[in-house]
N, C-alpha and C. Protein backbone atom coordinates (compact mmCIF):
# COMPACT_ATOMS: atom_id res chain seq x y z
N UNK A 1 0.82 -1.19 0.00
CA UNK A 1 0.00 0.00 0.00
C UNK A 1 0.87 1.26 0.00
N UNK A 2 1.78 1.30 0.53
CA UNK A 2 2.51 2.76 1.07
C UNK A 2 3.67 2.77 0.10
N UNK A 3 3.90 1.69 -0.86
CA UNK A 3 4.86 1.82 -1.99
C UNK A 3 4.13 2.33 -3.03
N UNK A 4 2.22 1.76 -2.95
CA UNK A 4 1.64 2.75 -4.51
C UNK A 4 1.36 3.80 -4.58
N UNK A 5 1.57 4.41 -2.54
CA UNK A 5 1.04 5.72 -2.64
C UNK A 5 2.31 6.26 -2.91
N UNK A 6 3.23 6.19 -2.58
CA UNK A 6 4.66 6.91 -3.03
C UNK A 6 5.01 6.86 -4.05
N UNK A 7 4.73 5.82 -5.01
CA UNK A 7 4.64 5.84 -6.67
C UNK A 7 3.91 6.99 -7.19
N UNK A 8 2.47 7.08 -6.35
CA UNK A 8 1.35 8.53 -7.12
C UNK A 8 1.88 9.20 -6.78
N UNK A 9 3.08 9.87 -5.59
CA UNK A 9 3.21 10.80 -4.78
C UNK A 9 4.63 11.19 -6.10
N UNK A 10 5.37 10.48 -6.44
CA UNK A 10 6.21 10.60 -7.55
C UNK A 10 6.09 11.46 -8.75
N UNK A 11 4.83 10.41 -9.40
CA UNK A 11 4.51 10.79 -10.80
C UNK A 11 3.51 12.05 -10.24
N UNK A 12 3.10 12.26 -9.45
CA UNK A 12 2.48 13.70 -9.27
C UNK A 12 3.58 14.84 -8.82
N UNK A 13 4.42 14.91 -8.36
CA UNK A 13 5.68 15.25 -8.93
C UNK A 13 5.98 15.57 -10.02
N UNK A 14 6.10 14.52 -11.05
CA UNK A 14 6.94 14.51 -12.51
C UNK A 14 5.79 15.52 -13.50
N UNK A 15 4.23 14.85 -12.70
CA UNK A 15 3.45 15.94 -13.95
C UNK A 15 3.28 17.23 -13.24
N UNK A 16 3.30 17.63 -12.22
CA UNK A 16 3.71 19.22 -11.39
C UNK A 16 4.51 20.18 -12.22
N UNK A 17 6.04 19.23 -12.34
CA UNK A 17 6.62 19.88 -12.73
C UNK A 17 6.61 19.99 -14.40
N UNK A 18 6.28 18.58 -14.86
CA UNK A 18 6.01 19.09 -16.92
C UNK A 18 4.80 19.86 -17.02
N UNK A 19 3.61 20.03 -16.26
CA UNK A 19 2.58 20.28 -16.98
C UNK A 19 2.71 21.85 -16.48
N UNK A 20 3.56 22.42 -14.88
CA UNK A 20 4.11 24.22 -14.44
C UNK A 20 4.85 24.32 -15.28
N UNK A 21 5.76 23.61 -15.94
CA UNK A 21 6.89 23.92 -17.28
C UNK A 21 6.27 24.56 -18.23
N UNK A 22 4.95 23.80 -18.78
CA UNK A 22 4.05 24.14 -19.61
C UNK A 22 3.86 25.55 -20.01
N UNK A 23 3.20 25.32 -18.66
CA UNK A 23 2.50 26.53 -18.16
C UNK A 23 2.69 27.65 -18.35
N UNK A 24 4.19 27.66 -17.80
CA UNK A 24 4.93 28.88 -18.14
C UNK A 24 4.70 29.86 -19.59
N UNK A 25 4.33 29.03 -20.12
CA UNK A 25 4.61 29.88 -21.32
C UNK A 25 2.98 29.73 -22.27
N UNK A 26 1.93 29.10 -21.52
CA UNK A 26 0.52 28.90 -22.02
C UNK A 26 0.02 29.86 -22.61
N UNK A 27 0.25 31.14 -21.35
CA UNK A 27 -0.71 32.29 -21.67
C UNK A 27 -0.11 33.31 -23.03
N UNK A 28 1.11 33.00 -22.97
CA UNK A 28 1.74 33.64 -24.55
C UNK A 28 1.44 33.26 -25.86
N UNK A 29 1.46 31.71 -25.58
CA UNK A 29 1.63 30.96 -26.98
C UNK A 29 0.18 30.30 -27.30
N UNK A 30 -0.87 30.61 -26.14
CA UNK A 30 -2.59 30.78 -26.67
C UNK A 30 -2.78 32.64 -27.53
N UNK A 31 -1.87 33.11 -27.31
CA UNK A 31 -2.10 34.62 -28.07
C UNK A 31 -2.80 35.67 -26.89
N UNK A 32 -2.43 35.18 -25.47
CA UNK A 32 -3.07 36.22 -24.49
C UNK A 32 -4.71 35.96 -24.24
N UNK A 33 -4.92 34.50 -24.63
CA UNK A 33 -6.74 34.10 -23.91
C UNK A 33 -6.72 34.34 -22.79
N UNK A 34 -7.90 35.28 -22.14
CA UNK A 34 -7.50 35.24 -21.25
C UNK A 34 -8.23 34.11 -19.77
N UNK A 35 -8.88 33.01 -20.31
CA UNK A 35 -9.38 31.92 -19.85
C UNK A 35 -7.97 31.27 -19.54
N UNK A 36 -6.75 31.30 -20.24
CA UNK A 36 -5.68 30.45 -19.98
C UNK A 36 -4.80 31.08 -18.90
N UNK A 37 -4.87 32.40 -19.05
CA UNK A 37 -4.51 33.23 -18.02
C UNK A 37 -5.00 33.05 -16.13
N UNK A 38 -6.25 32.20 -16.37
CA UNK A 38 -6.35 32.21 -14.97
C UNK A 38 -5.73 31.08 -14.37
N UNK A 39 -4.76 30.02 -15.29
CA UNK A 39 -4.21 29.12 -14.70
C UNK A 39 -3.07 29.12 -14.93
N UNK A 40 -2.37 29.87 -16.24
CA UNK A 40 -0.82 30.00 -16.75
C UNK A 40 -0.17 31.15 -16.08
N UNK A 41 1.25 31.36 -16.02
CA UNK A 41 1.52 32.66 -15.53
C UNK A 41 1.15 33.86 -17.00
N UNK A 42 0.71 35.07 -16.40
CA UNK A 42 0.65 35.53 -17.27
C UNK A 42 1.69 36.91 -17.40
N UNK A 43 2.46 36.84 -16.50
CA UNK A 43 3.56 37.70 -16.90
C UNK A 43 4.81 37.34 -15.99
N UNK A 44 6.18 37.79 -16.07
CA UNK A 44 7.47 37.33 -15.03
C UNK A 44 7.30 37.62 -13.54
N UNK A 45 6.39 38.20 -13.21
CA UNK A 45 5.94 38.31 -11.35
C UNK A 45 6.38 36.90 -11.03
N UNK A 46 6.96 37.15 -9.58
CA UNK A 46 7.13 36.35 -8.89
C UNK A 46 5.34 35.19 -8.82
N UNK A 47 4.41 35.89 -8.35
CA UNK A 47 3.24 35.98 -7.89
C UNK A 47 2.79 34.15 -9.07
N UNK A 48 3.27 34.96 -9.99
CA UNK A 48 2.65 34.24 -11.26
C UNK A 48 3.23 33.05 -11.66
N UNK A 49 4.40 32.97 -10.98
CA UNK A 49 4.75 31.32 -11.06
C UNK A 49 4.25 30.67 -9.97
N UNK A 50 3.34 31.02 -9.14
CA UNK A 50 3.09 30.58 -8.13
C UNK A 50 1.99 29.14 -8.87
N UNK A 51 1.40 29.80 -9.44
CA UNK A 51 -0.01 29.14 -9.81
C UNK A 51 0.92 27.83 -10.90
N UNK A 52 2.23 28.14 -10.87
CA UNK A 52 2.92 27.45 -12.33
C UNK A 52 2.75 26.12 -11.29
N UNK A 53 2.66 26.22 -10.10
CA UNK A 53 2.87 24.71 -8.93
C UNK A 53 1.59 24.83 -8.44
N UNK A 54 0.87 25.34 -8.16
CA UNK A 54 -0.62 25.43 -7.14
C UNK A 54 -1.34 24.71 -8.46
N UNK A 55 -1.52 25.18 -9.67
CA UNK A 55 -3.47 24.51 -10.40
C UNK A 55 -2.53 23.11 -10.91
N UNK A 56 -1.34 22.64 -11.60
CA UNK A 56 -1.00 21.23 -12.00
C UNK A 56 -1.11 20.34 -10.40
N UNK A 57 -0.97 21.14 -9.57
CA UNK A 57 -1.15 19.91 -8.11
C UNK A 57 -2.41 19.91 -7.98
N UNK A 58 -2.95 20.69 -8.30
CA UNK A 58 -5.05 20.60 -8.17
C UNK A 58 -5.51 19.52 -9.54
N UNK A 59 -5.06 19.78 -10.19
CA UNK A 59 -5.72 19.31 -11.52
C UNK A 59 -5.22 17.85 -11.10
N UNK A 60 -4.15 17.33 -10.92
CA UNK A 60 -3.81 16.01 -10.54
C UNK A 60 -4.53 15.08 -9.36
N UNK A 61 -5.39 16.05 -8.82
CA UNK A 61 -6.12 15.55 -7.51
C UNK A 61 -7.05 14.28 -7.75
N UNK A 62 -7.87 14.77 -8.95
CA UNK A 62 -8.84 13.77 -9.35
C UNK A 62 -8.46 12.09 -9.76
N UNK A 63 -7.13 12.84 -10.47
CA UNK A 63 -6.13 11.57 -11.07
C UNK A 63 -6.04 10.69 -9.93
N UNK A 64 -5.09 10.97 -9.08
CA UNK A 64 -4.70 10.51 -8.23
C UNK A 64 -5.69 9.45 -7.01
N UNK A 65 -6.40 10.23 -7.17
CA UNK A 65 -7.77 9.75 -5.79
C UNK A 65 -8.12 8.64 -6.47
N UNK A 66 -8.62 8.43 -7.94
CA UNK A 66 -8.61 7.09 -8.42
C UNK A 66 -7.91 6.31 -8.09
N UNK A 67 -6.74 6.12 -7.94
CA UNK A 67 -6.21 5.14 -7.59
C UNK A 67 -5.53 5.08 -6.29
N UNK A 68 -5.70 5.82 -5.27
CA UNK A 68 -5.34 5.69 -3.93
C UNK A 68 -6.75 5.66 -2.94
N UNK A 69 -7.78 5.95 -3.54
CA UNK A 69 -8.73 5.98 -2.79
C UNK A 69 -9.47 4.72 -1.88
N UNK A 70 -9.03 4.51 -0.69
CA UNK A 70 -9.34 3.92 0.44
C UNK A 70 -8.26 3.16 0.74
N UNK A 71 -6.77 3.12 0.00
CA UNK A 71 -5.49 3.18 0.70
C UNK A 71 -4.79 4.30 1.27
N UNK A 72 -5.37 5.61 1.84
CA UNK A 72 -4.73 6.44 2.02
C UNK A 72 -6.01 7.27 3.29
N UNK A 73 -5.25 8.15 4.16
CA UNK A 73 -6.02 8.86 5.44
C UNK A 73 -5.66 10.12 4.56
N UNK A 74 -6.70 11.13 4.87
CA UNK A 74 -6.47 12.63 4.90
C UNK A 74 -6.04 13.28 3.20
N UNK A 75 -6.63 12.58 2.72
CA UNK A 75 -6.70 12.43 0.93
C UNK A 75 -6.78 14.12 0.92
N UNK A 76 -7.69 14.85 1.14
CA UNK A 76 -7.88 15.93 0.62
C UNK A 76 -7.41 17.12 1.91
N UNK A 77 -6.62 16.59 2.39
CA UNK A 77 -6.03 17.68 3.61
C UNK A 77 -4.10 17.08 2.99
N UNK A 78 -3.69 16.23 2.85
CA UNK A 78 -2.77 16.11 1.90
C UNK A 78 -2.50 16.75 0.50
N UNK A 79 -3.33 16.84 0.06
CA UNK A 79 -3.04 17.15 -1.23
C UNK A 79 -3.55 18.99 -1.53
N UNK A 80 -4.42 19.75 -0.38
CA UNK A 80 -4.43 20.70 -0.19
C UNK A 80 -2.92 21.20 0.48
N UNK A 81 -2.89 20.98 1.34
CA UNK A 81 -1.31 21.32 2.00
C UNK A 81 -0.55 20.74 0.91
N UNK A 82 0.02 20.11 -0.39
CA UNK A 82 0.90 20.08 -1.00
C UNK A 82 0.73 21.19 -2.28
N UNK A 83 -0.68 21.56 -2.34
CA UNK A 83 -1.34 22.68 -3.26
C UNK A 83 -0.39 24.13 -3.11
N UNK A 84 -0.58 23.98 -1.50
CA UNK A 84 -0.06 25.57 -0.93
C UNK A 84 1.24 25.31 -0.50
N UNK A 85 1.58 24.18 -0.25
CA UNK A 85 3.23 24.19 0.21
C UNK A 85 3.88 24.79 -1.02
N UNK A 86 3.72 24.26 -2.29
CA UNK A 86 4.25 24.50 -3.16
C UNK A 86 4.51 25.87 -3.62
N UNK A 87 3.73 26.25 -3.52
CA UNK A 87 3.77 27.94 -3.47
C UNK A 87 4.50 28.88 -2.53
N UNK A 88 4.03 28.47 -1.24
CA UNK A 88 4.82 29.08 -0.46
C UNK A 88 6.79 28.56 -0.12
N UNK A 89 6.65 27.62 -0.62
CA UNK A 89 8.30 27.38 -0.42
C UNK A 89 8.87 28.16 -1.90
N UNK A 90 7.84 27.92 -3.14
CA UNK A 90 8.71 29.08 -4.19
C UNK A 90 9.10 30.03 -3.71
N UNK A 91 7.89 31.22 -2.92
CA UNK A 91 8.66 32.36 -2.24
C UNK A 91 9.54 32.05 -1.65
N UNK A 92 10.15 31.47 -0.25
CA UNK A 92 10.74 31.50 0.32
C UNK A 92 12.00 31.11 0.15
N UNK A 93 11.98 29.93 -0.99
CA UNK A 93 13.02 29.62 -1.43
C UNK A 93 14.06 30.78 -2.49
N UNK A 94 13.10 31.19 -3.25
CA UNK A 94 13.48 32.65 -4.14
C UNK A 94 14.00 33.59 -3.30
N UNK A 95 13.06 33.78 -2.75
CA UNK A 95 13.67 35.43 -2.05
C UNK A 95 14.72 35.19 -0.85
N UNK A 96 14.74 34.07 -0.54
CA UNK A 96 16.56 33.77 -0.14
C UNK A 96 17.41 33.62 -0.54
N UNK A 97 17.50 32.87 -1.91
CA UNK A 97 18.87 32.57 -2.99
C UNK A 97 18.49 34.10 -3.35
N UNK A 98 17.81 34.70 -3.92
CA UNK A 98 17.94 36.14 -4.61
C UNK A 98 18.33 36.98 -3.59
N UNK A 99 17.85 37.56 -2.67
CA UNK A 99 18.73 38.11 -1.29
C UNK A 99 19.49 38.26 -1.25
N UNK A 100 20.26 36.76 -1.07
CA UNK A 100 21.79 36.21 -0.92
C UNK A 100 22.44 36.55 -1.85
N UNK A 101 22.06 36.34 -3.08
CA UNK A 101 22.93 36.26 -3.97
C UNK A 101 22.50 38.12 -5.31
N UNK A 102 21.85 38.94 -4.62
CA UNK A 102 21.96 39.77 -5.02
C UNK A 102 21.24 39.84 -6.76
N UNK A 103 20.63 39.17 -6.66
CA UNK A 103 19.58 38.35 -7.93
C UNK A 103 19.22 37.42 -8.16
N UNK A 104 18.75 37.20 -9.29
CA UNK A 104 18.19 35.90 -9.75
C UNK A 104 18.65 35.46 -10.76
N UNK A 105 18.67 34.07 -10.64
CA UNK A 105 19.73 33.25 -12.14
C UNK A 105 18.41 32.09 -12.34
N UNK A 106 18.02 32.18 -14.18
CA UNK A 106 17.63 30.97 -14.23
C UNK A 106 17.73 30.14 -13.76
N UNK A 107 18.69 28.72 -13.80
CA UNK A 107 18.95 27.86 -13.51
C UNK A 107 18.29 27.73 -11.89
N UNK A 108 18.83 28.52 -11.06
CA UNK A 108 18.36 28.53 -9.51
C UNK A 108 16.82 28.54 -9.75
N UNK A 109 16.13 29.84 -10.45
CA UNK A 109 14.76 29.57 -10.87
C UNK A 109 14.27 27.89 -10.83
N UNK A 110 14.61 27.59 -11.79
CA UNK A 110 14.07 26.08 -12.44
C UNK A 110 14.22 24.79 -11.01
N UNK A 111 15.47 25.35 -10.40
CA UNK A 111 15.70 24.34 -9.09
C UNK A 111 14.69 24.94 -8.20
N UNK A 112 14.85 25.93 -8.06
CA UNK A 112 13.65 26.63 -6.48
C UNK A 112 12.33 25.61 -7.14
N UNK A 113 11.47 25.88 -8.45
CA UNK A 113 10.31 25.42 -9.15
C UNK A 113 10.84 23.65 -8.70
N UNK A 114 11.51 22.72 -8.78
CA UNK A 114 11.36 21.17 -8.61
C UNK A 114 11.92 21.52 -7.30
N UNK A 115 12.52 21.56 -6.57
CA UNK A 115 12.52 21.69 -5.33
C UNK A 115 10.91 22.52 -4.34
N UNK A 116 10.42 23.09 -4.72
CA UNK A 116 9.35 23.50 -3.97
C UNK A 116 8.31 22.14 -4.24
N UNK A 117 8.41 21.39 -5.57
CA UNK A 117 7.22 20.51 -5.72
C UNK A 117 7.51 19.14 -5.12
N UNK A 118 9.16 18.85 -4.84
CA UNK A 118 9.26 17.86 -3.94
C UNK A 118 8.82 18.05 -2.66
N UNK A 119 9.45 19.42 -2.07
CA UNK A 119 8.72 19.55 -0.67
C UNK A 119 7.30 19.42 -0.16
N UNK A 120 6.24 19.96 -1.55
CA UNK A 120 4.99 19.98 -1.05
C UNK A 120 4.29 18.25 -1.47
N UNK A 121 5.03 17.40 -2.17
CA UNK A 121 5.03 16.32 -2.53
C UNK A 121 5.62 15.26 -1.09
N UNK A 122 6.38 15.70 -0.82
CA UNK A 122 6.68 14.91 0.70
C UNK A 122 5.68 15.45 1.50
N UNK A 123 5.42 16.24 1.99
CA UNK A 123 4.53 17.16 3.04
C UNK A 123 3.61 16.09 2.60
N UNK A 124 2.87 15.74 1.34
CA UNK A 124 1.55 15.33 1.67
C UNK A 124 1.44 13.84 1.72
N UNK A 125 2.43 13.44 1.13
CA UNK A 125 2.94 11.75 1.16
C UNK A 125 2.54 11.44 2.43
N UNK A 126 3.36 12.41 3.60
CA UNK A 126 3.28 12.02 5.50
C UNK A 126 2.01 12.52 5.66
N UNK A 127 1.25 13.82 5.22
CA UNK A 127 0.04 13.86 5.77
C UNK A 127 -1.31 12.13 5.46
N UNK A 128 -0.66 11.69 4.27
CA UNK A 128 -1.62 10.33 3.79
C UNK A 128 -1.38 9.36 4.65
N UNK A 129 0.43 9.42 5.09
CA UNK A 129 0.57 8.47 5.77
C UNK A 129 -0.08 7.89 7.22
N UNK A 130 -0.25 9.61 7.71
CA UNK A 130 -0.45 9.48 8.92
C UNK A 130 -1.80 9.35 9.44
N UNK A 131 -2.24 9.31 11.20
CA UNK A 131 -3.87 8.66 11.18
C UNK A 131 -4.56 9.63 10.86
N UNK A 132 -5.87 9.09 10.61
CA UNK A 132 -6.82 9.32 9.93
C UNK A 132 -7.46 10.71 11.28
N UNK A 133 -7.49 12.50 10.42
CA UNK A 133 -8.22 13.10 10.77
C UNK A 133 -9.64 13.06 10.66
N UNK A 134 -10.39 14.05 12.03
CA UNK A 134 -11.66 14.12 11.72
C UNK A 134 -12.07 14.42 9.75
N UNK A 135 -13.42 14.19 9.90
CA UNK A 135 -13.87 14.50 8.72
C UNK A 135 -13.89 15.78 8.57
N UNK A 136 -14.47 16.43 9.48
CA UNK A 136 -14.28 18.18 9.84
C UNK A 136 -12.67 18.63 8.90
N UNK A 137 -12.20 18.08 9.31
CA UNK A 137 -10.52 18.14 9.43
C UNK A 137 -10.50 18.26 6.96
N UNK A 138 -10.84 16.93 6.95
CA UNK A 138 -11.47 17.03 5.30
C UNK A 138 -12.41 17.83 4.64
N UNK A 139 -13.08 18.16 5.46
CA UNK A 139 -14.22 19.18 4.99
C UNK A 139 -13.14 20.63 5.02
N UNK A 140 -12.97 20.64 5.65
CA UNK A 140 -12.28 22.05 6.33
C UNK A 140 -10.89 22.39 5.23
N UNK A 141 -10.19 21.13 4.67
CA UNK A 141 -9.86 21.22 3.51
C UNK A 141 -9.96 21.20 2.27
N UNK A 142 -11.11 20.88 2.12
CA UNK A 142 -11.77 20.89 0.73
C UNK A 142 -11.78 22.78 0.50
N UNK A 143 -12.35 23.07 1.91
CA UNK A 143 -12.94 24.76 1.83
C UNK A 143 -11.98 25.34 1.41
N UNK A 144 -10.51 25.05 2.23
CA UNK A 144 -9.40 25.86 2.11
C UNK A 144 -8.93 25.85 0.44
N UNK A 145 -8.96 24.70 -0.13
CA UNK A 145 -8.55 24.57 -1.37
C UNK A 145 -9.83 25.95 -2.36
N UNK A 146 -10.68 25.24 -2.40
CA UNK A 146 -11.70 26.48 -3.09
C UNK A 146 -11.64 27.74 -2.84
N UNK A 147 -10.87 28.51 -1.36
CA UNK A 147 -10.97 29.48 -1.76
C UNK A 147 -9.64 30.09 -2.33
N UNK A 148 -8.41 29.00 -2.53
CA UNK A 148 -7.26 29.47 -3.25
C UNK A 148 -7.53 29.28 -4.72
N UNK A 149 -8.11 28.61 -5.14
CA UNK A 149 -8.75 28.17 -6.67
C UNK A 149 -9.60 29.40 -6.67
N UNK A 150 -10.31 30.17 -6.70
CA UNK A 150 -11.30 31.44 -6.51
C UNK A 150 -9.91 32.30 -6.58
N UNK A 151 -9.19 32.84 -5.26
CA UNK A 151 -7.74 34.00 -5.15
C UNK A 151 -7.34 33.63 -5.94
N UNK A 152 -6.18 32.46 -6.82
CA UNK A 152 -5.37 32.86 -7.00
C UNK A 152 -5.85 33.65 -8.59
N UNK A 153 -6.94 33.17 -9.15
CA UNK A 153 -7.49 33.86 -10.78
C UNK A 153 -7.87 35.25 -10.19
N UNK A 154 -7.94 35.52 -9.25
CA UNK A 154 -8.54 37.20 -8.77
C UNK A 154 -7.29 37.86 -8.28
N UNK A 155 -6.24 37.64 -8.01
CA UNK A 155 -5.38 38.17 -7.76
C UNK A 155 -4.44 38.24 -9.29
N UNK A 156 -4.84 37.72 -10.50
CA UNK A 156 -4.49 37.81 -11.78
C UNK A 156 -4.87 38.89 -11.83
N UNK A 157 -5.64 38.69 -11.83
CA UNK A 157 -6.84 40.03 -12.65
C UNK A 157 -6.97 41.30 -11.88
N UNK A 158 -6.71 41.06 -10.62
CA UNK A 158 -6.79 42.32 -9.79
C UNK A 158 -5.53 42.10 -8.71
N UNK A 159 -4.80 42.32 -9.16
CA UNK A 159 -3.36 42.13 -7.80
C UNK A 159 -3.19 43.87 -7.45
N UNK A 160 -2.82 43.61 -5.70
CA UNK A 160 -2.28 44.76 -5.73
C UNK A 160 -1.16 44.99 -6.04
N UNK A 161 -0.85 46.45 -5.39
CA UNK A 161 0.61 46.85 -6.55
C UNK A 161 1.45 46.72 -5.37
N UNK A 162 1.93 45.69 -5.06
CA UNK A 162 3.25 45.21 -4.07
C UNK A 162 4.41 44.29 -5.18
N UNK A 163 5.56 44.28 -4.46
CA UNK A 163 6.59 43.76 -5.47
C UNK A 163 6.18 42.53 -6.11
N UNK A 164 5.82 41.46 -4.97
CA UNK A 164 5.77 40.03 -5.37
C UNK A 164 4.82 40.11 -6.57
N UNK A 165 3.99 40.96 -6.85
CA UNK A 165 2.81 40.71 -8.16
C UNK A 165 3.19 41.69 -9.29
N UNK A 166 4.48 42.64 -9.47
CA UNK A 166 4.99 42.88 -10.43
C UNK A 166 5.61 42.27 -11.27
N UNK A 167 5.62 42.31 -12.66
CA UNK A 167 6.34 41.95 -13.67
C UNK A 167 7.61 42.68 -13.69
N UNK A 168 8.80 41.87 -12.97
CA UNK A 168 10.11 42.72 -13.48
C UNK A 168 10.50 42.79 -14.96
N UNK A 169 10.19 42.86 -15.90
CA UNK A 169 10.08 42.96 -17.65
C UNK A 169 9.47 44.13 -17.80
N UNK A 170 7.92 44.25 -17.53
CA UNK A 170 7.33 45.45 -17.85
C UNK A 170 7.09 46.51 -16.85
N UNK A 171 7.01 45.95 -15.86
CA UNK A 171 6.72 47.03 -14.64
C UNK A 171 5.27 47.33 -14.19
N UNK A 172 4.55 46.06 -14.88
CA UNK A 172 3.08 46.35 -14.55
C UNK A 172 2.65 44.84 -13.82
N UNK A 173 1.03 45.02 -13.62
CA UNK A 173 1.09 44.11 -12.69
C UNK A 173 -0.10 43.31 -12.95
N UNK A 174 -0.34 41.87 -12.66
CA UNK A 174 -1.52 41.01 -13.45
C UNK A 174 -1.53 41.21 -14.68
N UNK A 175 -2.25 40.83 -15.37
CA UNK A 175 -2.52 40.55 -17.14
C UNK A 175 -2.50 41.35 -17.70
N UNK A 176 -1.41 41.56 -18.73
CA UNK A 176 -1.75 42.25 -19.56
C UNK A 176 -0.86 42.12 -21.13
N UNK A 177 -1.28 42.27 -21.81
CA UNK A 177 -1.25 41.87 -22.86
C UNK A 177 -0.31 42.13 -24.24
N UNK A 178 0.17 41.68 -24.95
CA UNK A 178 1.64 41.71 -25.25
C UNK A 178 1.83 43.06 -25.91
């Protein structure tokens, strides 16, 4: 049992990171739709690679539950906390190598991006592993997930004007168009 969930816990991993690879570059090479925009980054903001790891770990949810479903505790409090881990270790991981190092270098980019999706990929591996929370506990994550699926397309479209949601390229902020 705990070798097939670490197999899904893998390949949800591997498609995190090909299908945020994708991503990256969706909302350009659809010609600026802006339906693709609420899940692709749509400009170099920090903000906007966020979602490049948050909607491929959502979209994989359904996948996944097929075939772990009733070998695994805390299915949807796992895979919410690996939704948002992922995101939040991009920041944190970024704005410490950039800090430190007085910018940003591709390459570190692309590592912070598979390094944030292993972390939120372990995080939820142990949340499956471990005993079984109230249902409250599942309910209560289902909620949390919906209302980051709702933010993060409204903070596209309407971000405020703080650094993390600027485009260092253009100097503007959320969508806009080439």
């Amino acid at each position: 049992m705990r070798n097939t969930v670490l197999v899904w816990e893998i390949i949800g991993a591997v498609f995190i990171i090909a299908v945020g690879g994708f991503m990256h570059f969706a909302f350009e090479f659809s010609g600026g739709f802006t339906l693709v925009g609420v899940f692709a980054a749509v400009n170099e903001s920090v903000y906007e690679h966020l979602k490049l790891g948050f909607w491929p770990a959502v979209f994989f949810i359904p996948l996944e539950y097929s075939f772990v479903k009733g070998k695994v505790n805390n299915f949807m409090l796992a895979k919410t906390a690996a939704a948002l881990i992922i995101p939040a270790s991009i920041i944190g991981i970024f704005y410490l190598y950039s800090t430190i190092l007085g910018g940003d270098l591709l390459i570190l980019d692309l590592a912070t991006f598979i390094i944030a999706v292993i972390i939120g990929q372990v995080a939820g591996y142990k949340i499956l592993s471990y005993r079984m929370f109230s249902k409250r506990v599942e309910r209560g994550a289902v909620i949390v997930l919906i209302v980051f699926m709702v933010v993060f397309p409204l903070l596209t479209f309407y971000p405020p004007e703080m650094f993390i949601f600027q485009d260092p390229v253009s100097g503007l902020y959320g969508i806009h168009y080439f």
